[in-house]
N, C-alpha and C. Protein backbone atom coordinates (compact mmCIF):
# COMPACT_ATOMS: atom_id res chain seq x y z
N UNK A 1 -37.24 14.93 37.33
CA UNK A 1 -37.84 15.76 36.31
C UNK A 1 -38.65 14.89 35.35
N UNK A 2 -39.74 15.68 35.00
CA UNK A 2 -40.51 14.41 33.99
C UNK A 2 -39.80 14.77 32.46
N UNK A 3 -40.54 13.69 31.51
CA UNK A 3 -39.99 14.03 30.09
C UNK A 3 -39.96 15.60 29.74
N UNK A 4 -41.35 16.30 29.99
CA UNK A 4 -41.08 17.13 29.71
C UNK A 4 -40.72 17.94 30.17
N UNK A 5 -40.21 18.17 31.00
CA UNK A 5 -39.06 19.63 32.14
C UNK A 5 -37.72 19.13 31.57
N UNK A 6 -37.06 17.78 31.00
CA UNK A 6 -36.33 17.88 30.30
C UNK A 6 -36.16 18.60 29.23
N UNK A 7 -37.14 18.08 28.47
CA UNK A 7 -37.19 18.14 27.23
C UNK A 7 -37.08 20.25 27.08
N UNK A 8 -37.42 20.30 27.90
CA UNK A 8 -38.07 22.20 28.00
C UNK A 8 -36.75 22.69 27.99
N UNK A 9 -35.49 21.72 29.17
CA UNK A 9 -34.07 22.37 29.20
C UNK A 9 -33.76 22.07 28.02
N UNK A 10 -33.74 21.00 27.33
CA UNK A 10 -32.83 21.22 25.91
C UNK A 10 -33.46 21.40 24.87
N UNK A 11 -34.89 21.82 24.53
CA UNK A 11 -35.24 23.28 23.69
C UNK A 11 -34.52 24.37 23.89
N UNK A 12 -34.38 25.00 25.14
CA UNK A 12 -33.72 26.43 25.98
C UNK A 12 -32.24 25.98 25.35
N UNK A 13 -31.69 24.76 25.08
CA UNK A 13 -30.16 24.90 24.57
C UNK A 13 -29.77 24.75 23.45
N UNK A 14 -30.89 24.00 22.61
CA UNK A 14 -30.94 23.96 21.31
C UNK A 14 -31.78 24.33 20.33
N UNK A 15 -32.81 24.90 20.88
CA UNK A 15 -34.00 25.95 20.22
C UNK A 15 -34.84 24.62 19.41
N UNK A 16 -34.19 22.67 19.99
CA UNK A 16 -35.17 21.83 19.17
C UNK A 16 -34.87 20.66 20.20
N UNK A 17 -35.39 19.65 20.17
CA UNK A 17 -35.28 18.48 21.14
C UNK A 17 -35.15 17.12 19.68
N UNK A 18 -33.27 17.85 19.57
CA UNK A 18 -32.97 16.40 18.88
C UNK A 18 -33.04 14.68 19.26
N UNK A 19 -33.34 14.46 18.15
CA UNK A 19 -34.41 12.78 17.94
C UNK A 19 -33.46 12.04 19.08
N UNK A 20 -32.11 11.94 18.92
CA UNK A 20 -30.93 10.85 19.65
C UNK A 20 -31.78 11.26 21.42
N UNK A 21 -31.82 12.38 21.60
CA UNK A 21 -32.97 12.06 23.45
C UNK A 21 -34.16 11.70 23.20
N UNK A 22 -35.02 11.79 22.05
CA UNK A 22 -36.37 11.65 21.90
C UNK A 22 -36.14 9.57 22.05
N UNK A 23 -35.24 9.23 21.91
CA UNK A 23 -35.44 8.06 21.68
C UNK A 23 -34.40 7.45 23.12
N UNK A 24 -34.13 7.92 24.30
CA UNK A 24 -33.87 7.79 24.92
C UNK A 24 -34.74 7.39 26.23
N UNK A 25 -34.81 6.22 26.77
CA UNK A 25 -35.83 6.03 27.66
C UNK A 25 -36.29 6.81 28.94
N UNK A 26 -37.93 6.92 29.50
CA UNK A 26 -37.68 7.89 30.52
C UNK A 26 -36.60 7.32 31.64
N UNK A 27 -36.59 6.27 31.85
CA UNK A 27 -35.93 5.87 33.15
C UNK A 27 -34.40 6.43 33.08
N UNK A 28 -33.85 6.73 32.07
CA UNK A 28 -32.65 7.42 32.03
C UNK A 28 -32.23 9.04 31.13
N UNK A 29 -33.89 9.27 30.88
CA UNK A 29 -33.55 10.53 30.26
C UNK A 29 -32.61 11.88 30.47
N UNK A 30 -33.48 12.00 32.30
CA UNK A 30 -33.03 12.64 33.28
C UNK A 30 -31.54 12.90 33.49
N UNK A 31 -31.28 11.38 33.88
CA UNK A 31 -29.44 10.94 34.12
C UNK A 31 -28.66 11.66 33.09
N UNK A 32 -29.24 11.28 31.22
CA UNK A 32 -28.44 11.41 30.37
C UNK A 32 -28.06 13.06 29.53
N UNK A 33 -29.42 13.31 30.31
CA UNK A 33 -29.35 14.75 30.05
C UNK A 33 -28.29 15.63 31.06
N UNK A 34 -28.45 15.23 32.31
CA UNK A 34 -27.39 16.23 33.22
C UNK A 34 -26.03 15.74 32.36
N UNK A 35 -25.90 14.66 32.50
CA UNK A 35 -23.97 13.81 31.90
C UNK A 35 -23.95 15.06 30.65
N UNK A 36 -25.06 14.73 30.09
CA UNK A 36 -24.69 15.72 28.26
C UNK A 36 -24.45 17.17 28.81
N UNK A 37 -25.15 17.80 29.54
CA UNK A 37 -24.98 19.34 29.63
C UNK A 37 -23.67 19.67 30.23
N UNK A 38 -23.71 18.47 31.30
CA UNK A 38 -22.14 19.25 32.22
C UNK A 38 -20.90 18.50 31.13
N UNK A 39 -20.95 17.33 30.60
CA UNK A 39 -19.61 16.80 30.07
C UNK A 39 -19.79 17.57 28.56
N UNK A 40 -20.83 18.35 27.75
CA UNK A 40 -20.72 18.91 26.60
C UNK A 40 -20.99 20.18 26.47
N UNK A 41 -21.40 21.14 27.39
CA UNK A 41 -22.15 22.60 27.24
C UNK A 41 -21.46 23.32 28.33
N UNK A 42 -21.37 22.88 29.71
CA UNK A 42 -20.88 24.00 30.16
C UNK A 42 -19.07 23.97 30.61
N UNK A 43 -18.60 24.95 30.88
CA UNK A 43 -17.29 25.01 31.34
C UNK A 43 -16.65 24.35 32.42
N UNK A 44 -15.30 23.27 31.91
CA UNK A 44 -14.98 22.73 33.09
C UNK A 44 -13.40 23.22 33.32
N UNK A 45 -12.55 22.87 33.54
CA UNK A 45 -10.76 22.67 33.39
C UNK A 45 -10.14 23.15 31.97
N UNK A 46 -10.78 22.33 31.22
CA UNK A 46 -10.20 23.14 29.53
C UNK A 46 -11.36 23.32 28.74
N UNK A 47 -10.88 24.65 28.48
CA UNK A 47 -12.16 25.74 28.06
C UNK A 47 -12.90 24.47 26.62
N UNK A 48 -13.43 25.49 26.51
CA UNK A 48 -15.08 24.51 26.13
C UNK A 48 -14.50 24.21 23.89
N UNK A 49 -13.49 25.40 23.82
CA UNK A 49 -12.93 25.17 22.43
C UNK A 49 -12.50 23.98 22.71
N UNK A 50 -11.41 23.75 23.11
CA UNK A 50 -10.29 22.61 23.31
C UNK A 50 -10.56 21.15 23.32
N UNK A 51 -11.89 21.81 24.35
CA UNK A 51 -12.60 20.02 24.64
C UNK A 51 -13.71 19.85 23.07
N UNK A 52 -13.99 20.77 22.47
CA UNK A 52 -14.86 19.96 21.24
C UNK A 52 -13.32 19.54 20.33
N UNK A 53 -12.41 20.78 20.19
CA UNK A 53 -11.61 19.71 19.39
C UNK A 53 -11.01 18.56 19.46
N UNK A 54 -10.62 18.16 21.36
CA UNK A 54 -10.49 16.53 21.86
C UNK A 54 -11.80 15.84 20.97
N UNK A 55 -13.19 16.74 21.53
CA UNK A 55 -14.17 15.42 20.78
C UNK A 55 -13.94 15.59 18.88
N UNK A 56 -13.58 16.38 18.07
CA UNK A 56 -13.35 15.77 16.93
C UNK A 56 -12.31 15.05 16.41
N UNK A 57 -10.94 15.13 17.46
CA UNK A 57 -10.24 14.25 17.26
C UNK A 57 -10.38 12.63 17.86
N UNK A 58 -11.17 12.84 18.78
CA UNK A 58 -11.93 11.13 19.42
C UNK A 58 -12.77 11.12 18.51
N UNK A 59 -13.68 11.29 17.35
CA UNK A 59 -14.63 11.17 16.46
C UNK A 59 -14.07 10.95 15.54
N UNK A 60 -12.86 11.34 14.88
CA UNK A 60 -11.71 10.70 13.98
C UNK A 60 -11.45 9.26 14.22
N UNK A 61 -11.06 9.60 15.51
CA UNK A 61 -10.69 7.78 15.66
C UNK A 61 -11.29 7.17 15.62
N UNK A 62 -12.64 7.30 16.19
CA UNK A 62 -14.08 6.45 16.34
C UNK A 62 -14.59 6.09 15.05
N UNK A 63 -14.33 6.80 14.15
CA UNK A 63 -14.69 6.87 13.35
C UNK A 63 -16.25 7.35 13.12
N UNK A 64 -16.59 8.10 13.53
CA UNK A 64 -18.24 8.76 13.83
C UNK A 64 -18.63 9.42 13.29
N UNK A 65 -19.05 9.48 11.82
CA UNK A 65 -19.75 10.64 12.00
C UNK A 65 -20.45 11.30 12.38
N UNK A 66 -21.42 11.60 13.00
CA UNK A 66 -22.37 11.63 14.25
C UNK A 66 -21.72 12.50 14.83
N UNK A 67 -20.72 11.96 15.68
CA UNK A 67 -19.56 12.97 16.39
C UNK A 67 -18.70 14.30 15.95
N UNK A 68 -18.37 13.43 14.67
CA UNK A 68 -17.59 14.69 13.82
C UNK A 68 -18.21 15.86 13.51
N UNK A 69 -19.63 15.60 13.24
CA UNK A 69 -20.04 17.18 13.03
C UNK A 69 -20.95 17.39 14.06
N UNK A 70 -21.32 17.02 15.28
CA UNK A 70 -21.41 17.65 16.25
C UNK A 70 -20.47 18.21 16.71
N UNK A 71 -19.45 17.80 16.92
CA UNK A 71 -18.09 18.14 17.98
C UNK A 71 -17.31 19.23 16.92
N UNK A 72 -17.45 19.13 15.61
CA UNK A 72 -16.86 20.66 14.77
C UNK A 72 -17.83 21.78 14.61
N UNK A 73 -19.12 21.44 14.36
CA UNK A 73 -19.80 22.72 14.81
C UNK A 73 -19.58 23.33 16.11
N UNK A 74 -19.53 22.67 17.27
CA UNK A 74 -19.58 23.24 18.62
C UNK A 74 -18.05 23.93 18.51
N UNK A 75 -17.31 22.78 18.08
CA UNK A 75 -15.87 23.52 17.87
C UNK A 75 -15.71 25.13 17.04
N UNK A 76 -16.61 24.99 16.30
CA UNK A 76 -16.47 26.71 15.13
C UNK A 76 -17.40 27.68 16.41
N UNK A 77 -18.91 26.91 16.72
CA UNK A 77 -19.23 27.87 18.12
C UNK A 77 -18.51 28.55 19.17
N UNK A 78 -17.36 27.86 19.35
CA UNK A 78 -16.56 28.13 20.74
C UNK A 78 -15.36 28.66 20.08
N UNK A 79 -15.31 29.39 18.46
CA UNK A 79 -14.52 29.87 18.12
C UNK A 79 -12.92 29.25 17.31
N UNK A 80 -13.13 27.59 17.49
CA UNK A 80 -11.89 26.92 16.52
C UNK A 80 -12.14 27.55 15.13
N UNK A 81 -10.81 27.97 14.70
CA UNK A 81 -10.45 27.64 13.26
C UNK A 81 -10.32 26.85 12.37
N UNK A 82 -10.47 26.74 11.32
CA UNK A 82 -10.48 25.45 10.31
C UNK A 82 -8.97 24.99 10.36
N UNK A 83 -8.39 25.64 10.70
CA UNK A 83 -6.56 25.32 10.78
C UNK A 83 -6.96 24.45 11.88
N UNK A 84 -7.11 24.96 13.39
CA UNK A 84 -7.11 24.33 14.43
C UNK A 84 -7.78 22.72 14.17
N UNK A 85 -8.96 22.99 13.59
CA UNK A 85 -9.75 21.35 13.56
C UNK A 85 -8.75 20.16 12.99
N UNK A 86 -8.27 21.15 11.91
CA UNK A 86 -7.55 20.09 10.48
C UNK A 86 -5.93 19.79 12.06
N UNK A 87 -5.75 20.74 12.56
CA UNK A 87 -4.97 20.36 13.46
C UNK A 87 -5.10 18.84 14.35
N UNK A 88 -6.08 19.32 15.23
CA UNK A 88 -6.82 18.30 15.89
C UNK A 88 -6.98 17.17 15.09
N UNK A 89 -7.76 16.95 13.83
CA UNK A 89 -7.88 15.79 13.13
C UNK A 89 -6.40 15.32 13.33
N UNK A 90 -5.36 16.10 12.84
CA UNK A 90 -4.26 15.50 12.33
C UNK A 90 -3.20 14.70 13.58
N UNK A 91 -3.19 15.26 14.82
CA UNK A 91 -2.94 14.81 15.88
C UNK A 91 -3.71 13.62 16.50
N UNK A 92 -4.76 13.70 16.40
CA UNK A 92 -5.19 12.26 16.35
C UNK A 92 -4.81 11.04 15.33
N UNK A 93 -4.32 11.68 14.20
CA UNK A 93 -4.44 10.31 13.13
C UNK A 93 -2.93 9.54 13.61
N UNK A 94 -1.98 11.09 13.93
CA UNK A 94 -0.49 10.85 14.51
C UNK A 94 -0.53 9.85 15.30
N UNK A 95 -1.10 10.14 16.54
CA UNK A 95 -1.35 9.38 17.99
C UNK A 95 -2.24 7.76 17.94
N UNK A 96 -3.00 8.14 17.00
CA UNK A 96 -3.68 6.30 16.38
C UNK A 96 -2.43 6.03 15.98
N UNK A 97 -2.15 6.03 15.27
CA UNK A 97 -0.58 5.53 14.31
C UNK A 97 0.20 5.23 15.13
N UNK A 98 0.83 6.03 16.03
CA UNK A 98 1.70 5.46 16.63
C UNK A 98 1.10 4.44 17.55
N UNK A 99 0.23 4.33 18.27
CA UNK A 99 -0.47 3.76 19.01
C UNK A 99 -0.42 2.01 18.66
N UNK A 100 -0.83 2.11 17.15
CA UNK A 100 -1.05 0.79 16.23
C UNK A 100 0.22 0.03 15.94
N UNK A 101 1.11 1.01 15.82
CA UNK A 101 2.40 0.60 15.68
C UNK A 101 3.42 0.25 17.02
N UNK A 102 3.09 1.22 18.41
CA UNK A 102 3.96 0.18 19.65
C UNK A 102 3.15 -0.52 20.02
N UNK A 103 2.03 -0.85 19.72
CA UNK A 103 1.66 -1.78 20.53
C UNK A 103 1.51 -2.92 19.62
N UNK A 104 1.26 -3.20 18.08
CA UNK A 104 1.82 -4.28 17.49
C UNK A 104 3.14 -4.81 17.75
N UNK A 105 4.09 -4.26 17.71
CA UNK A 105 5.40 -4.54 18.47
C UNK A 105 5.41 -4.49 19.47
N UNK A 106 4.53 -4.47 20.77
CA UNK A 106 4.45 -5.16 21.69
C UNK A 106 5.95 -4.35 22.89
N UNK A 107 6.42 -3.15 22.23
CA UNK A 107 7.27 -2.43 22.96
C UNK A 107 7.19 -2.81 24.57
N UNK A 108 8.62 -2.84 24.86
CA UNK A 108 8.13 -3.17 26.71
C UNK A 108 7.97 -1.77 27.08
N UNK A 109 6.59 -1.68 27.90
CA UNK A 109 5.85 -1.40 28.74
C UNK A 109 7.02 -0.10 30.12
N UNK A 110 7.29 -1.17 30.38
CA UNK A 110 8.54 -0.49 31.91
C UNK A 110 9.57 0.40 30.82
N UNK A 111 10.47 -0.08 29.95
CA UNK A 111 11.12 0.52 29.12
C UNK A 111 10.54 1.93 28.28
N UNK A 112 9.78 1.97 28.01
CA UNK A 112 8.74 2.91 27.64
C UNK A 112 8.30 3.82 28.28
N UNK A 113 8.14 3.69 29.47
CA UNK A 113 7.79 4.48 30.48
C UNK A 113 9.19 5.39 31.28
N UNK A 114 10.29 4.31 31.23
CA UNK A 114 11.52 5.15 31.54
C UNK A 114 11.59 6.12 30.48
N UNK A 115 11.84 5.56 29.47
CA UNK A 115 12.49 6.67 28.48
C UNK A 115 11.35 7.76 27.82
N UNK A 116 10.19 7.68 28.63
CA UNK A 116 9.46 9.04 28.36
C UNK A 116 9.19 10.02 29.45
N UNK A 117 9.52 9.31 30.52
CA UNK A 117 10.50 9.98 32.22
C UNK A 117 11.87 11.08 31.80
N UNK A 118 12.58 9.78 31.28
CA UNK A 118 13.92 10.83 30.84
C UNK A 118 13.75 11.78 29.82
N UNK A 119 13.06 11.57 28.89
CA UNK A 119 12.70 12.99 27.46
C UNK A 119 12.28 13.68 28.08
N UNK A 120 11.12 13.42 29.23
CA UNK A 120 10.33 14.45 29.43
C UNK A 120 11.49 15.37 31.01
N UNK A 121 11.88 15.11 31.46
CA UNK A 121 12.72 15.58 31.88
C UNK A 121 14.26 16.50 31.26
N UNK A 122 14.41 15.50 30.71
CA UNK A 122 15.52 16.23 30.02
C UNK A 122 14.61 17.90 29.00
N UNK A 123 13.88 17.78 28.53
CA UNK A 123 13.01 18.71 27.83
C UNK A 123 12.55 19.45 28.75
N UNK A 124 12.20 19.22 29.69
CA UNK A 124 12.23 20.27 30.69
C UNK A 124 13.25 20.81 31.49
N UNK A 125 14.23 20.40 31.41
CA UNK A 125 15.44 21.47 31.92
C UNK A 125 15.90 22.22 30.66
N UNK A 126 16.00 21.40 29.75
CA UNK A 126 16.74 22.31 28.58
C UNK A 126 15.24 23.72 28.49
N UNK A 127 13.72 23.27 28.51
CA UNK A 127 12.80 24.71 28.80
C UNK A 127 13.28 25.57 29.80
N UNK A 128 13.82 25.44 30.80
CA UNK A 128 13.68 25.56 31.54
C UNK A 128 12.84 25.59 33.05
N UNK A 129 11.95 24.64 32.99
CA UNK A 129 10.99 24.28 33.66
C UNK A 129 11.54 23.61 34.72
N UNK A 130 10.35 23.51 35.67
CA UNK A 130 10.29 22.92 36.82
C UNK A 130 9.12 22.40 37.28
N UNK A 131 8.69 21.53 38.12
CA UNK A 131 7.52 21.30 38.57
C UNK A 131 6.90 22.21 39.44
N UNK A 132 5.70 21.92 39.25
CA UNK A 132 4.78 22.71 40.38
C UNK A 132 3.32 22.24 40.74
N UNK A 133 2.87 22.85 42.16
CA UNK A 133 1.78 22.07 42.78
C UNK A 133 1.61 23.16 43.50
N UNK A 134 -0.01 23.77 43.26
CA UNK A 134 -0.29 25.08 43.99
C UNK A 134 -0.99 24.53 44.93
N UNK A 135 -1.07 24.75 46.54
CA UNK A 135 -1.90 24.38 47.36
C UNK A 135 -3.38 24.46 47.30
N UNK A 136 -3.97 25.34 46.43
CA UNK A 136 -5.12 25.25 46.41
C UNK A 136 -5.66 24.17 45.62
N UNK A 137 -5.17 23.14 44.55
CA UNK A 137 -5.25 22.65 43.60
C UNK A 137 -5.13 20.94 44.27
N UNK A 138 -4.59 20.99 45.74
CA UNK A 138 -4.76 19.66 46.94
C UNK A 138 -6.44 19.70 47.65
N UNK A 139 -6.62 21.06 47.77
CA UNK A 139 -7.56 21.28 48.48
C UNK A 139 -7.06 22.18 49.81
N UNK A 140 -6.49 22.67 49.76
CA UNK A 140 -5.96 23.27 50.94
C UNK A 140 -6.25 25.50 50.35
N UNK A 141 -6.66 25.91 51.06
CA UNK A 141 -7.02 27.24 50.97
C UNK A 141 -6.11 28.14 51.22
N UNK A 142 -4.94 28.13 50.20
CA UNK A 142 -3.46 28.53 49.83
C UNK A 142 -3.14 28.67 48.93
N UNK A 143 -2.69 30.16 47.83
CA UNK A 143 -2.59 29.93 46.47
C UNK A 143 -0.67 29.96 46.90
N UNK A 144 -0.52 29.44 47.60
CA UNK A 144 1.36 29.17 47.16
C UNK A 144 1.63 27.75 46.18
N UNK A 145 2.81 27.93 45.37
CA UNK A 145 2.80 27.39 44.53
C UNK A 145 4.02 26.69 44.92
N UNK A 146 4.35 25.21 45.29
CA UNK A 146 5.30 24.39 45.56
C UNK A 146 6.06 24.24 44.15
N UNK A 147 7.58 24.54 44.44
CA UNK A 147 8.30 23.85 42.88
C UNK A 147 9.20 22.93 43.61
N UNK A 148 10.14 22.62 42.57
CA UNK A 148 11.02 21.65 42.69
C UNK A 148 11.49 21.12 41.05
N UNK A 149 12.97 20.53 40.87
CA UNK A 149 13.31 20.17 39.69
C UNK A 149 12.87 18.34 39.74
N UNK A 150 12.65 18.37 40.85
CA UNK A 150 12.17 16.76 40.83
C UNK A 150 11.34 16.41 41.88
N UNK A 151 10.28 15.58 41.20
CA UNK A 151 9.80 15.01 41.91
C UNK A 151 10.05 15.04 43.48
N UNK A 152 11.04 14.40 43.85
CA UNK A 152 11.49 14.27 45.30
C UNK A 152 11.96 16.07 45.73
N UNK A 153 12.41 16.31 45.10
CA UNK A 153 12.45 18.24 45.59
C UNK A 153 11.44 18.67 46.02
N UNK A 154 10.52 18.33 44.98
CA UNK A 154 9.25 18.84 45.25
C UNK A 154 8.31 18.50 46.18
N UNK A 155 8.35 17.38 46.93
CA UNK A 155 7.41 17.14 47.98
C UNK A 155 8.63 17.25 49.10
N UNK A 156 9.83 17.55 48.99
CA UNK A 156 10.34 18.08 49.80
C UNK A 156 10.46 19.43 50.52
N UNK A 157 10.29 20.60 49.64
CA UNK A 157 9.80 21.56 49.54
C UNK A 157 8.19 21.70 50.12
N UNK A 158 7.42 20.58 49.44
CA UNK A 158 6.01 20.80 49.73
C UNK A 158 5.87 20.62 51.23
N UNK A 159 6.66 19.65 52.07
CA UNK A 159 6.69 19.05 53.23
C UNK A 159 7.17 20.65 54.25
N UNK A 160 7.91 20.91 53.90
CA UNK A 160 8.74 22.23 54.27
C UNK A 160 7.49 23.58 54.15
N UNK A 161 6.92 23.64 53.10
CA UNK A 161 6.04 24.79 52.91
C UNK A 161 4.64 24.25 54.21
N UNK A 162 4.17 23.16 53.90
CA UNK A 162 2.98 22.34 54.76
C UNK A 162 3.13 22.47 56.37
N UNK A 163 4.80 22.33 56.76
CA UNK A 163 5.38 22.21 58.43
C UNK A 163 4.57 23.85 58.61
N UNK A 164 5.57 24.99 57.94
CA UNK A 164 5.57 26.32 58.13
C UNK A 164 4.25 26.94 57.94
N UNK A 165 3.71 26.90 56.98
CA UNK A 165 2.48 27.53 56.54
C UNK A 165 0.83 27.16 57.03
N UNK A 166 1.09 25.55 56.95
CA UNK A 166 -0.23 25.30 57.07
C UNK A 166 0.15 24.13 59.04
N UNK A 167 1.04 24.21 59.81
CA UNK A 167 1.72 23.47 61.10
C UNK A 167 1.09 21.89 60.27
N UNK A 168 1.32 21.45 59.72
CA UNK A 168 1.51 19.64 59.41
C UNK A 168 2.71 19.41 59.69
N UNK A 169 2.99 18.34 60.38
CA UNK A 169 4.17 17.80 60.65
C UNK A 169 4.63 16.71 59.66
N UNK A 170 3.45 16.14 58.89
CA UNK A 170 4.00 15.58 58.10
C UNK A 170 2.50 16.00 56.71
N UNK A 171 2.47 15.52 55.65
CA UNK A 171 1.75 15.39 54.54
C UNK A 171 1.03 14.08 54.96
N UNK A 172 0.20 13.86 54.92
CA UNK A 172 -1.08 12.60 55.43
C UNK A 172 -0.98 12.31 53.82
N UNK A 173 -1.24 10.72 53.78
CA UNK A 173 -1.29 10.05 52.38
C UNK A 173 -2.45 10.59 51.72
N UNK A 174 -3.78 10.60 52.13
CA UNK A 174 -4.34 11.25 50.87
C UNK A 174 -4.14 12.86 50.15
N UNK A 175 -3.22 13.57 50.76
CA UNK A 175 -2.72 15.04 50.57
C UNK A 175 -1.70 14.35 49.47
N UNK A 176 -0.84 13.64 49.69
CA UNK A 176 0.32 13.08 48.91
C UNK A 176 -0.29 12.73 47.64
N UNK A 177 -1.22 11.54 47.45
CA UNK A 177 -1.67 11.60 46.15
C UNK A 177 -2.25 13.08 46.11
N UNK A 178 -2.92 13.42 46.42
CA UNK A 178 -3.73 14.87 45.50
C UNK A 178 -2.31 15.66 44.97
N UNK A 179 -1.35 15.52 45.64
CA UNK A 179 -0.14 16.13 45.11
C UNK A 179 0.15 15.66 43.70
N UNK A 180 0.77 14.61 43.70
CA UNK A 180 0.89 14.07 42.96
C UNK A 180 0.27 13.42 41.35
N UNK A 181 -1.30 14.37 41.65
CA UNK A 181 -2.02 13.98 40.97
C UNK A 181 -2.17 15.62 40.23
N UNK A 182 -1.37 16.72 40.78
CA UNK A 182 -1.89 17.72 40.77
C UNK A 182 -0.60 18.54 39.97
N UNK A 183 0.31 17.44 40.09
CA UNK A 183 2.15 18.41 39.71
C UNK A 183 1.36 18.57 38.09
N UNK A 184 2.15 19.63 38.04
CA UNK A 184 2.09 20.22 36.54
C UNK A 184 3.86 21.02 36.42
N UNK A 185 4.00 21.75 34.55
CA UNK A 185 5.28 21.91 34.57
C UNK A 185 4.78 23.00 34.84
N UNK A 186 6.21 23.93 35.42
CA UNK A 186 6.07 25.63 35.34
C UNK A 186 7.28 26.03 35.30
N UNK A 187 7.14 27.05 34.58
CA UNK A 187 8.16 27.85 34.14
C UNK A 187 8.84 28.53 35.22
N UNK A 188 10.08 28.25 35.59
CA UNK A 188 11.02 28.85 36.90
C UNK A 188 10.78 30.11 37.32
N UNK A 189 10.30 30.31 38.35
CA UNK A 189 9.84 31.88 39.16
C UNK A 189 11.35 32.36 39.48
């Protein structure tokens, strides 16, 4: 696309062709414009509120202004509340903080990781939760939804649903990560 067939799409999205692309070179105008529309304008995984308030709480930390009131206007566009933002701000300042603080203390790493295994487990039985992994969400054209209370249940189960449903005799390693990449909690059916 030349400068200007860009420039024409983000008039059409912003009714102006702010200066930060005007000063963007042609050799990457193109590039920087698709990255901006799909990673800031249109809908991906978490609706389009959620993700400006991630970006005003990453603009907190960044310390940006620049960011901050791009990412809270779009945030009031997509319908956040002034509660919600002051939310968002405030969860970020939490999460810097703690952040500054285990890792000045230098907390072990492996230890850390167990005991947020066990909270997060234990917090999910006392919810009552369980894991889950919907086949369509591997790539496989199946909305059944694999559970299990653990990990190992669960691709045990998944192995069991995969034999019957879809004839695999076994789960092939790249199915296994997409699994695994894909467990989320759910509430016991």
């Amino acid at each position: 696309m030349s400068r200007q067939e860009v420039y024409k799409e983000i008039e059409e999205a912003f009714g102006l062709v702010p200066t930060f692309f005007k000063l963007v070179p042609d050799s990457s105008l193109e590039l920087e414009w698709k990255l901006f529309k799909r990673t800031q304008l249109e809908e991906g995984a978490v609706p389009q509120k959620y993700r400006e308030l991630i970006g005003i709480a990453i603009s907190g930390i960044m310390k940006c202004r620049y960011c901050a009131l791009y990412h809270t206007e779009a945030a009031k566009l997509n319908g956040a509340t002034q509660s919600e933002i002051e939310d968002a701000v405030h969860f970020a300042k939490s999460s810097a903080g703690w952040s500054t603080y285990i890792n000045g203390l230098q907390i072990d790493f492996e230890q850390f990781k167990e005991e947020i295994r066990q909270a997060s487990e234990y917090i999910r039985s006392k919810k009552g939760m369980e894991l889950g992994v919907r086949c369509r969400d591997v790539g496989v054209d199946c909305d059944y939804v694999v559970r299990g209370r653990t990990e190992e249940e669960l691709f045990k189960n998944a192995a069991a649903h995969g034999k019957s449903a879809h004839k695999m005799d076994q789960i092939p390693p790249e199915i296994v990560e997409k699994v695994r990449s894909a467990i989320h909690y759910a509430s016991k059916a």
